[in-house]
PDB file of N, CA and C in Angstrom:
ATOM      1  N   UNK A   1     138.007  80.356 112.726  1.00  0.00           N
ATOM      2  CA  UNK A   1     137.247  81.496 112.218  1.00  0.00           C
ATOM      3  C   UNK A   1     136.172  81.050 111.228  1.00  0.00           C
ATOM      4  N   UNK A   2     136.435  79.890 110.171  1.00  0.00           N
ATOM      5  CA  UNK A   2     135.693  79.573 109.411  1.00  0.00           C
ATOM      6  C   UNK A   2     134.257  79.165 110.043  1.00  0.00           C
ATOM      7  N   UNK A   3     133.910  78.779 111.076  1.00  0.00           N
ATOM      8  CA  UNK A   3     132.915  78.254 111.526  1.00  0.00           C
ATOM      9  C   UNK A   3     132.184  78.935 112.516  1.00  0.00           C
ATOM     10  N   UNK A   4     132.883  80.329 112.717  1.00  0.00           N
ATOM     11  CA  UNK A   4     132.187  81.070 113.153  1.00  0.00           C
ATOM     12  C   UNK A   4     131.435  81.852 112.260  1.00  0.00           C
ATOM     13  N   UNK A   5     132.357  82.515 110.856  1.00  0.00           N
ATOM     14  CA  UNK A   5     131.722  82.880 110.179  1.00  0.00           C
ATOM     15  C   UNK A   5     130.388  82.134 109.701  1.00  0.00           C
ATOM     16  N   UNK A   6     130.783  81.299 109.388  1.00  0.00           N
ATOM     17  CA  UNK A   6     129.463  80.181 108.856  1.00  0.00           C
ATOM     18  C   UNK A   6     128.078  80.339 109.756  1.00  0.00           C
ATOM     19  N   UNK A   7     128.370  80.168 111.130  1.00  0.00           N
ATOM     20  CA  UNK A   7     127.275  80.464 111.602  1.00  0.00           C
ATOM     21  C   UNK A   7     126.949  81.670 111.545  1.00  0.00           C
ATOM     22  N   UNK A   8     127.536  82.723 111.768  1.00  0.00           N
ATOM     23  CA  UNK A   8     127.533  84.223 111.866  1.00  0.00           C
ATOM     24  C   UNK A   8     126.699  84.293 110.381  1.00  0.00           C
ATOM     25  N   UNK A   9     126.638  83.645 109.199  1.00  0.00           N
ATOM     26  CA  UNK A   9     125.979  84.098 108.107  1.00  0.00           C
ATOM     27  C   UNK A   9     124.424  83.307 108.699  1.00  0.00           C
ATOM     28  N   UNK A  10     124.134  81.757 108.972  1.00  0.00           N
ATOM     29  CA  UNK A  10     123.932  81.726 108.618  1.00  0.00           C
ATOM     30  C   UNK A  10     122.366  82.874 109.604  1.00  0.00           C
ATOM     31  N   UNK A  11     123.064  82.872 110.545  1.00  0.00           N
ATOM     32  CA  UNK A  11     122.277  83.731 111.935  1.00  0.00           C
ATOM     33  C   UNK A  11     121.905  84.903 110.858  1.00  0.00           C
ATOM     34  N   UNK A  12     122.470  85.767 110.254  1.00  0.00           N
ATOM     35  CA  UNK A  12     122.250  86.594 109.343  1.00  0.00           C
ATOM     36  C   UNK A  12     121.402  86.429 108.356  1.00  0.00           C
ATOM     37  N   UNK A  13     120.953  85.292 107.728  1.00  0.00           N
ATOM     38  CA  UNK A  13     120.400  84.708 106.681  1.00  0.00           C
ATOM     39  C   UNK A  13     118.830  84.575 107.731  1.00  0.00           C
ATOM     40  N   UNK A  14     118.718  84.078 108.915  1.00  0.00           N
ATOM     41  CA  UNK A  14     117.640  84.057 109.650  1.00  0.00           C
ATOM     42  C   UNK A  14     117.244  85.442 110.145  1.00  0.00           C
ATOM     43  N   UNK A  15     118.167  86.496 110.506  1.00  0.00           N
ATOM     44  CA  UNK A  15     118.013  87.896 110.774  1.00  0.00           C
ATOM     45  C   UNK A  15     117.237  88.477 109.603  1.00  0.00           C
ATOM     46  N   UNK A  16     117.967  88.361 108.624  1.00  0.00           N
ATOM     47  CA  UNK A  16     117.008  89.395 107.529  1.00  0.00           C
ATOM     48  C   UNK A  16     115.996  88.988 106.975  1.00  0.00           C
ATOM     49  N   UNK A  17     115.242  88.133 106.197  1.00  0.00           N
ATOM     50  CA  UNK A  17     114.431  87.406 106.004  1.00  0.00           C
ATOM     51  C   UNK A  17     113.744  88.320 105.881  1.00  0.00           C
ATOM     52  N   UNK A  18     113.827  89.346 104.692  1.00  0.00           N
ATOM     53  CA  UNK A  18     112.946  90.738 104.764  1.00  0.00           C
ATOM     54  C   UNK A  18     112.374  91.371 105.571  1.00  0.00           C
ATOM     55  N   UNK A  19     112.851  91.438 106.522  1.00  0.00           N
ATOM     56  CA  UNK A  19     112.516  92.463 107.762  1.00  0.00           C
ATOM     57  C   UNK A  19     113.547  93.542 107.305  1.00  0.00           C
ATOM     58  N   UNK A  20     114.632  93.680 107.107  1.00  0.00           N
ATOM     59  CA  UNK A  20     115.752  95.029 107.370  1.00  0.00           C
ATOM     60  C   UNK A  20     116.777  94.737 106.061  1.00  0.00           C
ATOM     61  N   UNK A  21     116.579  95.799 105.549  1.00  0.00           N
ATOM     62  CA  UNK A  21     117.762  95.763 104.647  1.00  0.00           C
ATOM     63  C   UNK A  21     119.237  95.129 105.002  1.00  0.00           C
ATOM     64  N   UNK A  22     119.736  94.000 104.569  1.00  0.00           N
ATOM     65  CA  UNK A  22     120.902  93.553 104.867  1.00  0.00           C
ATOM     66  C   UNK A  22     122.360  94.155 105.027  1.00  0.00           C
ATOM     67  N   UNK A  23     121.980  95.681 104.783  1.00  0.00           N
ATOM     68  CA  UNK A  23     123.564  96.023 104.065  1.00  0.00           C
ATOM     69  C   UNK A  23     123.371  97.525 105.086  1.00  0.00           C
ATOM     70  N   UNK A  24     122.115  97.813 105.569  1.00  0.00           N
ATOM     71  CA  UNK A  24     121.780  98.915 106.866  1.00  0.00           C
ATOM     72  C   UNK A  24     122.331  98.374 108.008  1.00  0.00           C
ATOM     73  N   UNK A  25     123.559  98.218 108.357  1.00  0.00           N
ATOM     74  CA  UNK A  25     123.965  97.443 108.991  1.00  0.00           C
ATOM     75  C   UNK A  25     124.098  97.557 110.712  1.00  0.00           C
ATOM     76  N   UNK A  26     123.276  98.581 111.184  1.00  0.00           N
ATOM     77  CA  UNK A  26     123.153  99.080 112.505  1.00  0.00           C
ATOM     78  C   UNK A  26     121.799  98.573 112.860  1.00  0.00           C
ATOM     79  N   UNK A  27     120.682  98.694 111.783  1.00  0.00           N
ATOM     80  CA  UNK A  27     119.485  97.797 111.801  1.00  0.00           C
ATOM     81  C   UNK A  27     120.110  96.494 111.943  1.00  0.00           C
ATOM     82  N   UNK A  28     120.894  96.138 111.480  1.00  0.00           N
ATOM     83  CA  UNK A  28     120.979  94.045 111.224  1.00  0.00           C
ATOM     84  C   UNK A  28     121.519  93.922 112.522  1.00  0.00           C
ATOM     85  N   UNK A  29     122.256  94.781 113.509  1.00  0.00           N
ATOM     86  CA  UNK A  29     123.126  94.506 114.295  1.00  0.00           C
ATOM     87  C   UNK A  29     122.116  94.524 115.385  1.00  0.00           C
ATOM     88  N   UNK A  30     121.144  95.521 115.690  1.00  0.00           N
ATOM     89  CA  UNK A  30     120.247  95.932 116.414  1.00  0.00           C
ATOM     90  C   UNK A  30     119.246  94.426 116.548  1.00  0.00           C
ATOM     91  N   UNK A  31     118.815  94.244 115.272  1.00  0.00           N
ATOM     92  CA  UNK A  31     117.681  93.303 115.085  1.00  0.00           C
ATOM     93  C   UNK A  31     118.226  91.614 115.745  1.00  0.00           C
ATOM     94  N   UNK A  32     119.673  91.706 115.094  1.00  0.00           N
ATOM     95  CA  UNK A  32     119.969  90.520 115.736  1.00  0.00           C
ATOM     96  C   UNK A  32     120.473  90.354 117.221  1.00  0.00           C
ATOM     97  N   UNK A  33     120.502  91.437 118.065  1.00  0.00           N
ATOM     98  CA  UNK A  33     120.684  91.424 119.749  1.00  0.00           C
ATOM     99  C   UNK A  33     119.183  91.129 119.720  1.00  0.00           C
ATOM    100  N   UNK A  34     117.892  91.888 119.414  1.00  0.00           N
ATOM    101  CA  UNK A  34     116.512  91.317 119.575  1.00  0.00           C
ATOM    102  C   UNK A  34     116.424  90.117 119.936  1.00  0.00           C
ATOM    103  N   UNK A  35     117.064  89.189 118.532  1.00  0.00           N
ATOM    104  CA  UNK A  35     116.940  88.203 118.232  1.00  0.00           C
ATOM    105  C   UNK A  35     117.747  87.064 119.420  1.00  0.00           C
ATOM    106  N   UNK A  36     118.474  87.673 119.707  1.00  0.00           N
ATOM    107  CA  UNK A  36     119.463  87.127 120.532  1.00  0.00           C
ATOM    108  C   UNK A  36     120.735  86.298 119.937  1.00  0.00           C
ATOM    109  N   UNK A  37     121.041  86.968 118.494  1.00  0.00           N
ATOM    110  CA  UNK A  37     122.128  86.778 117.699  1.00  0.00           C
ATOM    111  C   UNK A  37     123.532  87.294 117.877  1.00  0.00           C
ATOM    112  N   UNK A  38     124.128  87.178 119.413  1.00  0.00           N
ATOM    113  CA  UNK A  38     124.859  87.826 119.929  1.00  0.00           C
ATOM    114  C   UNK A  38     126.246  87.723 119.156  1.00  0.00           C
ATOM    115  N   UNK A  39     126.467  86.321 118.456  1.00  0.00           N
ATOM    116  CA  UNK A  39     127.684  86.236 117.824  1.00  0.00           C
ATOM    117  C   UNK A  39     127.650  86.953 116.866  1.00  0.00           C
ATOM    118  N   UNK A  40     126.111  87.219 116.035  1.00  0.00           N
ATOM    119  CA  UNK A  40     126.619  88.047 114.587  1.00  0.00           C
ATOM    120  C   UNK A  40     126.488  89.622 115.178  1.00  0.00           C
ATOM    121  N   UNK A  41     126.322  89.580 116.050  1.00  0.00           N
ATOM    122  CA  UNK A  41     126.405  91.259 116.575  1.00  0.00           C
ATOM    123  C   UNK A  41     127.685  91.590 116.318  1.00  0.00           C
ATOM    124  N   UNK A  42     128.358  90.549 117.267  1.00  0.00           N
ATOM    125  CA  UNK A  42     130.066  90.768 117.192  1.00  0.00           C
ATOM    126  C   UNK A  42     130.601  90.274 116.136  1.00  0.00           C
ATOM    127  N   UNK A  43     130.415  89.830 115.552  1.00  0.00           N
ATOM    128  CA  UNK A  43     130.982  89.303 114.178  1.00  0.00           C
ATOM    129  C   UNK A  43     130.890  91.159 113.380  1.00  0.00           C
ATOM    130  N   UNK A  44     130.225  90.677 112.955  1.00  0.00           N
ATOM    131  CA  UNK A  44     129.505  92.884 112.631  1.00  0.00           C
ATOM    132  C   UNK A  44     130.324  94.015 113.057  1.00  0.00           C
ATOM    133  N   UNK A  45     130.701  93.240 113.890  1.00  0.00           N
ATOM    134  CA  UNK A  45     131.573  95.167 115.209  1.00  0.00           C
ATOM    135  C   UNK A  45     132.865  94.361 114.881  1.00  0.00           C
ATOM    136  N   UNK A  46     133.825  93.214 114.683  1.00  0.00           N
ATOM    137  CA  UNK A  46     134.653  92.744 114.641  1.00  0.00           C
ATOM    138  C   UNK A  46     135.127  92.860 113.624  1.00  0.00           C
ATOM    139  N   UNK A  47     134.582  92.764 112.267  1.00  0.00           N
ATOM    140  CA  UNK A  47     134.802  92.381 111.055  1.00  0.00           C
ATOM    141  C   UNK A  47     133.927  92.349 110.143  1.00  0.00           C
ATOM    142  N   UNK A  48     133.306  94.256 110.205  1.00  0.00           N
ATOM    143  CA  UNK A  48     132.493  94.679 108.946  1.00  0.00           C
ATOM    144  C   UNK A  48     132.356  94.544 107.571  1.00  0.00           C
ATOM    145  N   UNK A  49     134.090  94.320 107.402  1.00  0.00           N
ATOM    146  CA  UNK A  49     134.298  94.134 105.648  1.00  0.00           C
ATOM    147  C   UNK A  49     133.951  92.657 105.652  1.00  0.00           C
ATOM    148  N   UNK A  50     134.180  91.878 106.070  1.00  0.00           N
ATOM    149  CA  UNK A  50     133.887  90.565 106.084  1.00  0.00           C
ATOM    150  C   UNK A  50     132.796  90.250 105.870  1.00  0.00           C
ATOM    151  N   UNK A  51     131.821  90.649 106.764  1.00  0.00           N
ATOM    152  CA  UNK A  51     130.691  91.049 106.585  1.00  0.00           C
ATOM    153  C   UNK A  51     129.351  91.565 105.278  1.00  0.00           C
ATOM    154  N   UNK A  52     130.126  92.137 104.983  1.00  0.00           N
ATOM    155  CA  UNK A  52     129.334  92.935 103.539  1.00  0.00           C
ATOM    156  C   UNK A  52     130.104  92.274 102.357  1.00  0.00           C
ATOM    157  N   UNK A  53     131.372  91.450 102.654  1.00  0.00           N
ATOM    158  CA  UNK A  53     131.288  90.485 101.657  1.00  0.00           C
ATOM    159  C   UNK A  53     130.638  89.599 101.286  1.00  0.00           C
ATOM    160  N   UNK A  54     130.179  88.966 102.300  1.00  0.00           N
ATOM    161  CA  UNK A  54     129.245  87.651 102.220  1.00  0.00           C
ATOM    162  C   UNK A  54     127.835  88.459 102.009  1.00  0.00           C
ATOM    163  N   UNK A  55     127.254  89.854 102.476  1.00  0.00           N
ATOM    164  CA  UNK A  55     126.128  90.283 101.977  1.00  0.00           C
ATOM    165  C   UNK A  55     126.350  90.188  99.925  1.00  0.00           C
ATOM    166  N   UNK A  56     127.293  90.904  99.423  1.00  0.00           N
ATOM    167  CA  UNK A  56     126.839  90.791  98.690  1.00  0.00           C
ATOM    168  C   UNK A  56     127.805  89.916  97.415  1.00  0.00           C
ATOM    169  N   UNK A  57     128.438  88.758  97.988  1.00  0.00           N
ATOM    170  CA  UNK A  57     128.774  87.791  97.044  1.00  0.00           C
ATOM    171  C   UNK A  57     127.943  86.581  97.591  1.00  0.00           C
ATOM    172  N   UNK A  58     127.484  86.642  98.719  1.00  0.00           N
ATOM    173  CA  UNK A  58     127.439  85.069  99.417  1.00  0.00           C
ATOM    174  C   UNK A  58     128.310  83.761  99.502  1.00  0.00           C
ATOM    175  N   UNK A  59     129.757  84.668  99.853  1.00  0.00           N
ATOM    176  CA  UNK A  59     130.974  83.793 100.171  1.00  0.00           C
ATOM    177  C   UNK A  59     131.661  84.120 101.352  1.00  0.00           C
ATOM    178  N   UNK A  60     132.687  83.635 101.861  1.00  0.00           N
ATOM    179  CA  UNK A  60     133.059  83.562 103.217  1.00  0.00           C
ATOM    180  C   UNK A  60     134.820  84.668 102.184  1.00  0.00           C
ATOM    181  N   UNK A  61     134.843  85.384 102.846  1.00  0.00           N
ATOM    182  CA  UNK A  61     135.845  86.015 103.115  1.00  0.00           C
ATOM    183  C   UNK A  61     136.957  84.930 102.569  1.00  0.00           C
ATOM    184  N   UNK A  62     138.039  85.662 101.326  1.00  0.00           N
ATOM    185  CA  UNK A  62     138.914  84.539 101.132  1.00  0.00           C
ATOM    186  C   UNK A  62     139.749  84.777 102.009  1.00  0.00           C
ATOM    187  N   UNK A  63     141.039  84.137 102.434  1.00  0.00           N
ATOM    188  CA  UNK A  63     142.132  84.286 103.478  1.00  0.00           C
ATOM    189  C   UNK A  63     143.086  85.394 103.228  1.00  0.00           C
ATOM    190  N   UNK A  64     143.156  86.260 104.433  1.00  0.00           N
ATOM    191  CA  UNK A  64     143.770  87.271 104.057  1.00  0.00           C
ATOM    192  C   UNK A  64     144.974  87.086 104.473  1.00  0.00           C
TER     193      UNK A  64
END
């Protein structure tokens, strides 16, 4: 999981890049199928809280 997340951010980190609010999260999900960011799509629909953790600590989810 760890290394999916990792990429899943960092695909996210290339998604927003001030185009879309990071935390509008139907925009980020949208923008990154555009993009062809198919893992953080599903990462997103899989594991939202996870998600908006790393938006706004910039850490990986501790182990639950």
């Amino acid at each position: 999981m760890a290394r999916t997340q990792k990429t899943c951010h960092e695909k996210g980190e290339d998604c927003g890049r001030g185009r879309v609010n990071m935390l509008d999260i139907s925009s980020v999900q949208r923008m990154s199928f555009e993009m062809g960011f198919y893992e953080l799509v599903y990462f997103i629909e899989e594991d939202r809280a996870a998600y908006v953790w790393f938006i706004l600590t910039g850490e990986e989810v501790p182990m639950r």
